[in-house]
Protein backbone atom coordinates (compact mmCIF):
# COMPACT_ATOMS: atom_id res chain seq x y z
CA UNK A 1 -120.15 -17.10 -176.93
CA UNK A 2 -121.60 -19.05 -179.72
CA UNK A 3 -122.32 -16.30 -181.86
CA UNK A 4 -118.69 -15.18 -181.51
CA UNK A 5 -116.94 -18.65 -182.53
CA UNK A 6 -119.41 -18.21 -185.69
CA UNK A 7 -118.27 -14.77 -186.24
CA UNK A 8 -114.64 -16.02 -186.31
CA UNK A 9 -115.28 -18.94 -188.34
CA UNK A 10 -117.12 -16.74 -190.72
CA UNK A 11 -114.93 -13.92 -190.65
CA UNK A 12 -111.17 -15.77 -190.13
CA UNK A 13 -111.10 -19.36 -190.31
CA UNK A 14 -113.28 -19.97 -193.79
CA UNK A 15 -112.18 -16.56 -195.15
CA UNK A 16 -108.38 -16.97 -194.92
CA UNK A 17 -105.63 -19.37 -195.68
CA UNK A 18 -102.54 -20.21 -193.17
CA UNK A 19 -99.18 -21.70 -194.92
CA UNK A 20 -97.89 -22.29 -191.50
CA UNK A 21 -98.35 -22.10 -187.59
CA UNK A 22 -96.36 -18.72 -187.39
CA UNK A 23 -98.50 -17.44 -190.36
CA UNK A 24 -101.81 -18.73 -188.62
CA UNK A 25 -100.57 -16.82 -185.41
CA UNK A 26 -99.27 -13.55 -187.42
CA UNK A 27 -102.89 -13.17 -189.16
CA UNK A 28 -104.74 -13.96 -185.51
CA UNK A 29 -102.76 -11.33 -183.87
CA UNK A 30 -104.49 -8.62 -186.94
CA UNK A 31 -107.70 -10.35 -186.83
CA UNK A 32 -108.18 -9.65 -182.78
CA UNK A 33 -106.73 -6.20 -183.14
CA UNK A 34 -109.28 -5.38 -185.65
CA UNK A 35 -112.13 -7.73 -184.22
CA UNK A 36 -111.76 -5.74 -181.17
CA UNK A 37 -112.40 -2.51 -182.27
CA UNK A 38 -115.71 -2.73 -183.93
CA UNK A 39 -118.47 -1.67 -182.09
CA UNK A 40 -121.02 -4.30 -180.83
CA UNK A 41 -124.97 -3.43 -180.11
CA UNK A 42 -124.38 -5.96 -177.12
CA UNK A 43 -121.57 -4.00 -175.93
CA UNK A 44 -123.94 -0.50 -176.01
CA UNK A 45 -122.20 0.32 -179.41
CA UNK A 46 -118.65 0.68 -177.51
CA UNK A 47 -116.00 -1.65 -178.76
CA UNK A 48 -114.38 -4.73 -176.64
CA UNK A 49 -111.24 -2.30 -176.34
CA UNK A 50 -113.68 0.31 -175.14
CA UNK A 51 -115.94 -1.74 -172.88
CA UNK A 52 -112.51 -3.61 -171.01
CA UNK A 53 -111.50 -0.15 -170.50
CA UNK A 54 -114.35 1.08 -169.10
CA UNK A 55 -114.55 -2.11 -166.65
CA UNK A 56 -111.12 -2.21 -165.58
CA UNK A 57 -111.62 1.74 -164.25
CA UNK A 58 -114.64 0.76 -162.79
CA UNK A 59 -112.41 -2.17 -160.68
CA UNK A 60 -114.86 -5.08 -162.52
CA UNK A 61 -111.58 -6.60 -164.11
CA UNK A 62 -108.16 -6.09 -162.14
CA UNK A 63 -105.49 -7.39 -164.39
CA UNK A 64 -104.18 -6.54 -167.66
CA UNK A 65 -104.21 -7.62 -171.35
């Protein structure tokens, strides 16, 4: 979890500039869609997309994004 929130900070909070709370909400909504499909060595190189996927067929997770 730790390395994540320093991954954001690194990534979208330091790197980019919000003029408002809708634009600060607009550029979240691109960063997670892109954040979440890069693979992750943690993740056995799928992405978080990939891995929810997988878990919610297996019945791990039962409820939607």
């Amino acid at each position: 979890m730790e390395r994540s929130h320093r991954n954001d900070n690194e990534r979208f909070y330091s790197y980019l500039k919000f003029y408002s709370l809708e634009d600060l909400r607009e550029q979240g909504k691109r960063y997670l869609k892109r954040s979440n499909n890069i693979p992750m060595a943690v993740l056995g190189y799928l992405t978080p997309k990939e891995k929810r996927e997988k878990l919610e067929i297996f019945g791990m997770i039962n409820y939607a994004i």
